[in-house]
Protein backbone atom coordinates (compact mmCIF):
# COMPACT_ATOMS: atom_id res chain seq x y z
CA UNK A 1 167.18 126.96 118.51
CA UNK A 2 166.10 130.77 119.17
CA UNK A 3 168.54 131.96 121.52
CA UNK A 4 166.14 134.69 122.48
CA UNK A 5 162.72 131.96 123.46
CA UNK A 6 165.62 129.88 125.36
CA UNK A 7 167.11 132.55 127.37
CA UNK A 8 163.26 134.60 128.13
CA UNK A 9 163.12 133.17 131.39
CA UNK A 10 166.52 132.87 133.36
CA UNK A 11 166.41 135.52 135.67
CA UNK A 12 166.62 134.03 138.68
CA UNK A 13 164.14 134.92 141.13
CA UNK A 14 165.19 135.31 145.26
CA UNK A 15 165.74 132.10 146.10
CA UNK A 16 164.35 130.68 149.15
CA UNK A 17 165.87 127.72 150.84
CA UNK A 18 164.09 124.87 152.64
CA UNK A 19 165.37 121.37 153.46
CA UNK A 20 166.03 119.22 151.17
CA UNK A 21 165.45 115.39 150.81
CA UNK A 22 169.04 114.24 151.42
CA UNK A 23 170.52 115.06 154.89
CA UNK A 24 172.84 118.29 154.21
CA UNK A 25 171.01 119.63 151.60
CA UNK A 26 168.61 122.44 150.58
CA UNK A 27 166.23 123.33 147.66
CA UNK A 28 165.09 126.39 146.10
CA UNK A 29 162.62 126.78 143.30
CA UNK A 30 163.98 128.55 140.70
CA UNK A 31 162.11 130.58 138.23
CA UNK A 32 159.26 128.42 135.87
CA UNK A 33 159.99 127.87 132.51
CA UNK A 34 157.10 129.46 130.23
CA UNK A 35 156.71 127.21 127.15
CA UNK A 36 155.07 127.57 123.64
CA UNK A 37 151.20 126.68 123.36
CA UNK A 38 151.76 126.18 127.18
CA UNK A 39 150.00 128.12 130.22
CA UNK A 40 152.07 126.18 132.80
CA UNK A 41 155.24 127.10 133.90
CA UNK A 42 157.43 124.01 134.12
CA UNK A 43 159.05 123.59 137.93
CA UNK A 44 162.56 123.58 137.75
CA UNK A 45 164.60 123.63 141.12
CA UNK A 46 168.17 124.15 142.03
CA UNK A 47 169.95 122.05 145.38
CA UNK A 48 172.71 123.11 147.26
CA UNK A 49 175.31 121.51 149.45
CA UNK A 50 174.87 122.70 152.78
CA UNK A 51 178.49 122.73 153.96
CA UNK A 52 180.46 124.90 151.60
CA UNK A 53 183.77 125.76 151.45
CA UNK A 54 184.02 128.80 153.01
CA UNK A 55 186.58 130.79 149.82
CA UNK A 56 185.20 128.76 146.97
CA UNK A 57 187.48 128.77 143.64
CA UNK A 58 184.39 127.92 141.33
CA UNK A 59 181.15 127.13 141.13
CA UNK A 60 180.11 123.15 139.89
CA UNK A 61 176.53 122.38 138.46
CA UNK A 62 175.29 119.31 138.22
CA UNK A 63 173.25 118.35 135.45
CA UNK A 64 171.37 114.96 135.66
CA UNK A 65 170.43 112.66 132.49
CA UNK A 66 167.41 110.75 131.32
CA UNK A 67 165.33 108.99 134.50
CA UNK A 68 167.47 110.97 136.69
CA UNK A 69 168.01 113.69 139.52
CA UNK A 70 170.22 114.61 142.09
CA UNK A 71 171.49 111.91 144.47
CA UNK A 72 175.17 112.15 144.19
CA UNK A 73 176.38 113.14 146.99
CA UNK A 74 179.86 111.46 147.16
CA UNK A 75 180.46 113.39 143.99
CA UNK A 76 179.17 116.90 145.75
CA UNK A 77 181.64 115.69 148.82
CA UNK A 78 184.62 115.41 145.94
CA UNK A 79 184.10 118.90 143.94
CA UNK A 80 183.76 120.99 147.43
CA UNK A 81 187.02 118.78 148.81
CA UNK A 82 188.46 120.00 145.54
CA UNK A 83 187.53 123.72 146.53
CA UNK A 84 184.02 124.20 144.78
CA UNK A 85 180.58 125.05 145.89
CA UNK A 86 177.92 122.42 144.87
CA UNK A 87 174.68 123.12 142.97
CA UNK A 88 172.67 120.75 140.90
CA UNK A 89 169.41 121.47 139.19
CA UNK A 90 166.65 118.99 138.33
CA UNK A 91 165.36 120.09 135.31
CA UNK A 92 161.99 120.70 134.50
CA UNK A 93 159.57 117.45 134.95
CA UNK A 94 162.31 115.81 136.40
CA UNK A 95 163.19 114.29 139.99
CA UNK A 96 162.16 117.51 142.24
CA UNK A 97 160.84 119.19 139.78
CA UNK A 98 158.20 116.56 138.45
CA UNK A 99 154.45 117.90 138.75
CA UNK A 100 151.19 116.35 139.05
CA UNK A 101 150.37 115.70 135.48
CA UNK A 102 154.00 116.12 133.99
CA UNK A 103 155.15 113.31 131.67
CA UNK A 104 158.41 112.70 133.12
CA UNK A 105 161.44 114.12 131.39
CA UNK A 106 159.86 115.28 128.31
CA UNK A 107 160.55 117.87 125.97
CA UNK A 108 160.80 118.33 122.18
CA UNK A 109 163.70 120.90 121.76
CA UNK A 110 167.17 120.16 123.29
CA UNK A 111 167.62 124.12 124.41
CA UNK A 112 164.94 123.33 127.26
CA UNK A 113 167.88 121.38 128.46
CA UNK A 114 170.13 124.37 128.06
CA UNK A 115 167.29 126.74 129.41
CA UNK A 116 167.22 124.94 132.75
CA UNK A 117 171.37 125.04 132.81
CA UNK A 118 171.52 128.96 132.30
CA UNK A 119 168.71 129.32 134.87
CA UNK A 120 170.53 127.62 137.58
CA UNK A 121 173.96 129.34 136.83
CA UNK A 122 172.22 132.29 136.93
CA UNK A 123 170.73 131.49 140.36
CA UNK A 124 174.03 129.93 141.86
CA UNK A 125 176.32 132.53 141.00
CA UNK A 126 173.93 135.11 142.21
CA UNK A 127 173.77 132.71 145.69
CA UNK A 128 177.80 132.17 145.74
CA UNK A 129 179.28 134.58 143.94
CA UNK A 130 180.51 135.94 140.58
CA UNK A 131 182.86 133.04 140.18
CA UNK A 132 183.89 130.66 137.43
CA UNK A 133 181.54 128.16 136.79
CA UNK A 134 182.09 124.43 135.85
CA UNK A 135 179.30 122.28 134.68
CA UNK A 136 178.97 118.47 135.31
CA UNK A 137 176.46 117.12 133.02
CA UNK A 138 175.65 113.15 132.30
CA UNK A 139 174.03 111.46 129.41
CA UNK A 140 170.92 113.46 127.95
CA UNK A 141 172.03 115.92 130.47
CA UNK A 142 175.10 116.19 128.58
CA UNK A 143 174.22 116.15 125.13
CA UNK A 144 172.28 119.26 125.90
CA UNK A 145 175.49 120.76 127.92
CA UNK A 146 177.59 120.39 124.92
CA UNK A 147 174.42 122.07 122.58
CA UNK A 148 174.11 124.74 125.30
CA UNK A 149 178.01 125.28 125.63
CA UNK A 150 178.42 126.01 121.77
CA UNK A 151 175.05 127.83 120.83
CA UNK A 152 174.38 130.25 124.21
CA UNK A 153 177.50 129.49 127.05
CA UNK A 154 177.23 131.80 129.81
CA UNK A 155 179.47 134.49 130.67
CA UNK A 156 180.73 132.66 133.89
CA UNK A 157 181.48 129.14 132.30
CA UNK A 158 185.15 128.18 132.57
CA UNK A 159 185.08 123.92 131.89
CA UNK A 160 182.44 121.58 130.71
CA UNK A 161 182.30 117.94 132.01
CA UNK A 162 180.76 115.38 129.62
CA UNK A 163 180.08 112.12 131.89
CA UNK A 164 179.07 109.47 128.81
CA UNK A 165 177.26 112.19 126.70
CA UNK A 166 174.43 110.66 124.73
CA UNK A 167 176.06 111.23 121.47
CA UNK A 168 175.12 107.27 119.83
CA UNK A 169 173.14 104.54 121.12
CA UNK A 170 173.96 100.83 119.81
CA UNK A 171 170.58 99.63 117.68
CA UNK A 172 170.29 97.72 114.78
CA UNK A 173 167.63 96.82 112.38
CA UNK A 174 164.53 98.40 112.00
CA UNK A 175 164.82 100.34 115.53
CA UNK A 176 168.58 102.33 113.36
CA UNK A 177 165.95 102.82 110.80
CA UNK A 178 163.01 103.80 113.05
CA UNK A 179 164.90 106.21 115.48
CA UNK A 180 166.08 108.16 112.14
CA UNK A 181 162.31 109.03 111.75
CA UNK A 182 161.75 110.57 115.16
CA UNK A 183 162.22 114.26 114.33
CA UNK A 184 159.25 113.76 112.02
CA UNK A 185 156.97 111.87 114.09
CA UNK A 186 158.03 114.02 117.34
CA UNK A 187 156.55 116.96 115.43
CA UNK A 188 153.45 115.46 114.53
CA UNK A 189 153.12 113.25 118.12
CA UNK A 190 155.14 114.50 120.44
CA UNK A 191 154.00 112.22 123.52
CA UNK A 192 153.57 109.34 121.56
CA UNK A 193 155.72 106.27 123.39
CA UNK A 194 158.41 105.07 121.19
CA UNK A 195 159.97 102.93 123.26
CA UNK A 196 158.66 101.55 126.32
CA UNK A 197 162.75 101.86 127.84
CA UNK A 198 163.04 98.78 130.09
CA UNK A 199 166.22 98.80 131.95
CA UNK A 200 168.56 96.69 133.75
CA UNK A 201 171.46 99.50 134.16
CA UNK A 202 168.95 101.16 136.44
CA UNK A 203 167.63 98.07 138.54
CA UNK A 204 171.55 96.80 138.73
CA UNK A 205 172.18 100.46 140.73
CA UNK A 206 169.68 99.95 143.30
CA UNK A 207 170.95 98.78 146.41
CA UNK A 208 167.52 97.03 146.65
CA UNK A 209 168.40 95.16 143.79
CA UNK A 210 172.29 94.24 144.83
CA UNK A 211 173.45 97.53 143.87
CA UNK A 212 175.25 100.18 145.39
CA UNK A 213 172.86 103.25 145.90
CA UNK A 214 170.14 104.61 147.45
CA UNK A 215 167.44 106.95 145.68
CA UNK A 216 163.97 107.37 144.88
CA UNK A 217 161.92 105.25 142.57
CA UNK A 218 159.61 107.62 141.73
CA UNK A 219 162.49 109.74 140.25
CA UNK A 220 164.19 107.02 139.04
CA UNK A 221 162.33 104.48 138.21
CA UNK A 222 164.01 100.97 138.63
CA UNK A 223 161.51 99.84 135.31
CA UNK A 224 163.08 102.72 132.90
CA UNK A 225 161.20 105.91 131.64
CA UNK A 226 159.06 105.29 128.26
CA UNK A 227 160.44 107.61 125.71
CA UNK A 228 158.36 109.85 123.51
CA UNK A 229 158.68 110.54 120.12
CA UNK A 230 159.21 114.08 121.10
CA UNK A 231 162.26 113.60 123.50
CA UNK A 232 163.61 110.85 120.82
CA UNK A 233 163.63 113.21 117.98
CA UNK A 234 165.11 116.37 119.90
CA UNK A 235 167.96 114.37 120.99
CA UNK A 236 168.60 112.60 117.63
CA UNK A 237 168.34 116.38 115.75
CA UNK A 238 171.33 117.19 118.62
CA UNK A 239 173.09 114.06 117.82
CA UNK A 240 173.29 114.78 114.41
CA UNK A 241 174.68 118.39 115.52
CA UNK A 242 177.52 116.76 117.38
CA UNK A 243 178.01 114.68 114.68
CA UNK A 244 178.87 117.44 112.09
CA UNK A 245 181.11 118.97 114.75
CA UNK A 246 180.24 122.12 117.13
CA UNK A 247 182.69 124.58 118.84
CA UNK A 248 182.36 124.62 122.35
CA UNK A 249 185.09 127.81 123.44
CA UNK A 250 185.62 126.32 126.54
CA UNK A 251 187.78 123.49 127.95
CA UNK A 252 186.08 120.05 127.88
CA UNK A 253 186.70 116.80 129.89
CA UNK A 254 184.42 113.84 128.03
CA UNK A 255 184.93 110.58 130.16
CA UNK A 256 183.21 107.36 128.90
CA UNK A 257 183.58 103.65 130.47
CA UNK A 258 185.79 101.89 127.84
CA UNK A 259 183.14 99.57 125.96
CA UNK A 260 179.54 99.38 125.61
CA UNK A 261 177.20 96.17 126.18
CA UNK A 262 174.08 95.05 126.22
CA UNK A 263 171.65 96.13 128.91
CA UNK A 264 170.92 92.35 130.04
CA UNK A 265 171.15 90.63 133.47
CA UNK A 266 173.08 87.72 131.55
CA UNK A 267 175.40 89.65 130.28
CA UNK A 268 179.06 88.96 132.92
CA UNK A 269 180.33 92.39 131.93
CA UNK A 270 176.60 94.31 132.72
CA UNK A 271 178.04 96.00 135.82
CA UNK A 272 181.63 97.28 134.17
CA UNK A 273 179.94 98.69 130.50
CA UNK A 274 178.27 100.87 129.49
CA UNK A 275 175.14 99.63 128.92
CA UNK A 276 173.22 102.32 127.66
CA UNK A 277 175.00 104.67 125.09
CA UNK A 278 177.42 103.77 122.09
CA UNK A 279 181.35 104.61 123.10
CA UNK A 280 182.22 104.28 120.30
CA UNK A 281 180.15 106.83 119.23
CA UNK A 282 181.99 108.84 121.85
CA UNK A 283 185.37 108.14 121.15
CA UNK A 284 184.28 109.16 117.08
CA UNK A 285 182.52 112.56 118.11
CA UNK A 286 184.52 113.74 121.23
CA UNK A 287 187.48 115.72 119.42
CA UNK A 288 185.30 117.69 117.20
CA UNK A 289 183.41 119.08 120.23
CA UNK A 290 186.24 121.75 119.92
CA UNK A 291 189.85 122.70 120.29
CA UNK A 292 190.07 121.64 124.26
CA UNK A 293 188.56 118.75 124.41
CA UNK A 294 190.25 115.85 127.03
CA UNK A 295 189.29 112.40 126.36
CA UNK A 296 188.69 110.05 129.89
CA UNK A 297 187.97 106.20 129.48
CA UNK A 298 187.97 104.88 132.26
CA UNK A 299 187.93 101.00 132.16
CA UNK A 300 185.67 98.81 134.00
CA UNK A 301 183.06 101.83 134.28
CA UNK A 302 178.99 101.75 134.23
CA UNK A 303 177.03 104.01 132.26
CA UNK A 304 177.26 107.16 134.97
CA UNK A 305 180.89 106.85 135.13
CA UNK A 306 180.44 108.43 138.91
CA UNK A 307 178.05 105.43 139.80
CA UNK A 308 180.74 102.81 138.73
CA UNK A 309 182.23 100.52 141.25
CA UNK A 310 184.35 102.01 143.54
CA UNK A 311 187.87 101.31 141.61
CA UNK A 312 186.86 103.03 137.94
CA UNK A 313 185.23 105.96 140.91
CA UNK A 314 187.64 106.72 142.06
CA UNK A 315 189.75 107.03 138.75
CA UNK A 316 187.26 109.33 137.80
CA UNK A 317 187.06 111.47 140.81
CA UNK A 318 190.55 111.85 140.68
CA UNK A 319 190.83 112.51 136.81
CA UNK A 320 188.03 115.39 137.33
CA UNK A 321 190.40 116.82 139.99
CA UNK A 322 193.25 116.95 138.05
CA UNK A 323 191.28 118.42 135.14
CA UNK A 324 190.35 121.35 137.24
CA UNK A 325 194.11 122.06 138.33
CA UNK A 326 194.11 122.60 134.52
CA UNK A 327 191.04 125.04 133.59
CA UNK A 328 190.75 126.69 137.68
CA UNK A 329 193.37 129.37 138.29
């Protein structure tokens, strides 16, 4: 990653609020991210919690994963109860940031990830105020987070939160053997669909489909996100990074549910697993992440540990609060 191409483009312009989506919310377009061989800025925009608290102790940032955005508002309402001001960005081609011929949540190197992180600190802090900042990242989101945290950081970061960090994913066969290849092919194809990504996790959220939440198809679509060959690679090459161990100089709470399964309607345990990444791959990488790493499993949890049912929820919210005690003077 060149430090120097990933960090180009993070001063924050003035940010200019308008209303958001959700009810209490607003937007502001942050600054676009230039790419190589690319003429287009990429949209990336940051959202803040209306109702703040009024002497925040730090700053939390929400980073979304893979066929994601910003919806989470019950976990906005549990960071400012716990004395923080809310941000979360939706990265470029992502959610609110997805533009007319954008194909959704791509990118080829996992610093764009990072890029989009250091722009919305940036913006934040210069909105709230030079405070300590925590990150809450999920899934891709926080594969990149952990990337970001050891190779760039930012002066302001005090704690990273890892919710089920994309660090494994549980295939066998020919796709083990086929997703090995994806750095190659990703360099030669970069949009070319891998893997078509149906997904039950996703339909069993909706509350249109029995689950518990409301959000937008379009940014989340019930039917999965085809992968390219370019996303697939990047985040195997930061896989393989995690793998061999990083440094992250910050404290680190990594919470995963407490067993992965397979992402099928028939399967009894589909709404209590992680159905999406490997935890075991978790549980192997976590404490090499660095020398302040706490480990959360929290049994009976979905993928987004946050979206679980309300019991593992509210084990979680609780556990994040308690973490902060820890790293927040």
């Amino acid at each position: 990653m060149d430090k120097n191409e990933a960090a180009s483009n993070n001063v924050p312009a003035e940010l200019e609020w308008q209303a958001d989506v959700l009810d209490g919310y607003e937007v502001a377009a942050l600054a676009p991210a230039t790419r190589p061989r690319d003429s287009r800025g990429a949209a990336r925009t940051l959202v803040r919690r209306r109702d703040q608290p009024a002497t925040p102790r730090a700053i939390a940032l929400h980073v979304h994963g893979r066929n994601d955005y910003f919806f989470h508002t019950h976990l906005a309402d549990a960071l400012v109860a716990d004395g923080l001001a809310f941000y979360a960005v939706d990265m470029r081609r992502a959610g609110r940031s997805l533009q007319p011929g954008d194909t959704a949540h791509h990118f080829t190197r996992i610093w764009e990830v990072g890029d989009d992180i250091t722009a919305a600190i940036d913006a934040a802090v210069a909105d709230a105020g030079d405070l300590p900042v925590i990150v809450h990242s999920h899934s891709t989101g926080a594969l990149g987070a952990a990337i970001w945290a050891n190779d760039v950081s930012h002066p302001n970061l005090a704690g990273v939160i890892l919710n089920s960090p994309l660090f494994g994913l549980r295939l066998k066969g020919w796709k083990a053997v086929g997703i090995e290849a994806t750095p190659v092919i990703g360099r030669i194809a970069p949009r070319l669909v891998m893997d078509p990504a149906p997904t039950v996790y996703t339909r069993r959220l909706l509350a249109d489909d029995g689950g518990g939440w409301t959000f937008d198809s379009a940014w989340k679509k019930s039917t999965g996100e085809p992968a390219t060959a370019g996303w697939l690679g990047a985040t195997v090459s930061a896989r393989r990074r995690v793998a061999r161990g990083l440094k992250i100089q910050v404290p680190v709470l990594l919470a995963h549910a407490d067993s992965s399964g397979p992402d099928k309607f028939d399967n009894p345990r589909v709404d209590s697993q992680d159905t999406v990444v490997d935890v075991d791959a978790i549980r192997r990488y976590g404490p090499g992440l660095g020398s302040n790493v706490t480990m959360l499993e929290v049994a009976g949890a979905m993928h987004d540990v946050s979206l679980s049912a309300p019991g593992p929820r509210q084990v979680y919210l609780d556990a994040v609060g308690e973490w902060l005690t820890t790293v927040l003077p």
